[in-house]
Protein backbone atom coordinates (compact mmCIF):
# COMPACT_ATOMS: atom_id res chain seq x y z
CA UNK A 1 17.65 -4.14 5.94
CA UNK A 2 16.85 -7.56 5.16
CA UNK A 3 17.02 -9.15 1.90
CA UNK A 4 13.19 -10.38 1.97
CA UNK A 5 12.49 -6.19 2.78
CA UNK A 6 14.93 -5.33 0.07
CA UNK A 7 12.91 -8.06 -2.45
CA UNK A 8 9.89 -6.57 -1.44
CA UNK A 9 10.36 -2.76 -1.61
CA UNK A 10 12.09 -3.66 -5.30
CA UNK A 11 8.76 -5.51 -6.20
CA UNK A 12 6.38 -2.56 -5.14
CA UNK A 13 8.49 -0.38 -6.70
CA UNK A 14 8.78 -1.73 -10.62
CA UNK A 15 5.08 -2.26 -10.14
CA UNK A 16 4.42 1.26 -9.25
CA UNK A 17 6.82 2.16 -11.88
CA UNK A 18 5.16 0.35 -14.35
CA UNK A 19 1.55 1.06 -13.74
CA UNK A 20 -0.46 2.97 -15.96
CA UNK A 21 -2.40 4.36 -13.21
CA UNK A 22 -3.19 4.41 -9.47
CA UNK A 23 -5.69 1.77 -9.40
CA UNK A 24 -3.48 -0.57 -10.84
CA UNK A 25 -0.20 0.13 -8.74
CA UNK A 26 -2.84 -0.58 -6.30
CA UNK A 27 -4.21 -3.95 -7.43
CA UNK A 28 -0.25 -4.88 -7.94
CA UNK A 29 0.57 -4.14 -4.43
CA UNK A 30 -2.27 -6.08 -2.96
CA UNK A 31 -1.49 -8.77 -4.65
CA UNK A 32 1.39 -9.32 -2.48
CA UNK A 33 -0.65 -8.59 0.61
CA UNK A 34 -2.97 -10.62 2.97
CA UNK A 35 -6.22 -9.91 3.82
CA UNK A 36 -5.47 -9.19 7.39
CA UNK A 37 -2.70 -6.93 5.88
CA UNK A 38 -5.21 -5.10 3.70
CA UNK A 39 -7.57 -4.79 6.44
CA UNK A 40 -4.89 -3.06 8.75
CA UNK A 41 -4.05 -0.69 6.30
CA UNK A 42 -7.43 0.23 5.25
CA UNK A 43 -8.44 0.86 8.96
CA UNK A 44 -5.44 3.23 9.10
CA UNK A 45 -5.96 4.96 6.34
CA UNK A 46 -9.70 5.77 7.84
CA UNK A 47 -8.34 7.06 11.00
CA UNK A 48 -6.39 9.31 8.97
CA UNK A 49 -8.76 11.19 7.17
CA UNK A 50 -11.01 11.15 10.10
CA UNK A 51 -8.18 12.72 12.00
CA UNK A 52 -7.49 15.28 8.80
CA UNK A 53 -11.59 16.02 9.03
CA UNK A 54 -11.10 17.25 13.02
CA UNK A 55 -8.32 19.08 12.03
CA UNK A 56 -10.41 20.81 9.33
């Protein structure tokens, strides 16, 4: 892995280790994210639960 992934995974990991609740991890993580970044995962995350919906 490389070091930048290693420094990275470490980083979202003390700050989810730290937070005192979801919402925060959250805002700590997307701190370290770009909007396109954001965007991209928040699409995803939208085609999953539509998927889950179908399936339910």
């Amino acid at each position: 892995m490389a070091l930048e992934t290693v420094a990275i995974l470490r980083s979202i990991l003390y700050n989810l280790e730290i937070a005192e609740d979801l919402d925060e991890a959250k805002r700590a993580v997307r701190v370290m994210c770009s909007k396109d970044d954001i965007a991209a995962v928040e699409q995803e995350v939208l085609n999953h639960r539509k998927s889950k919906n179908k399936e339910s």
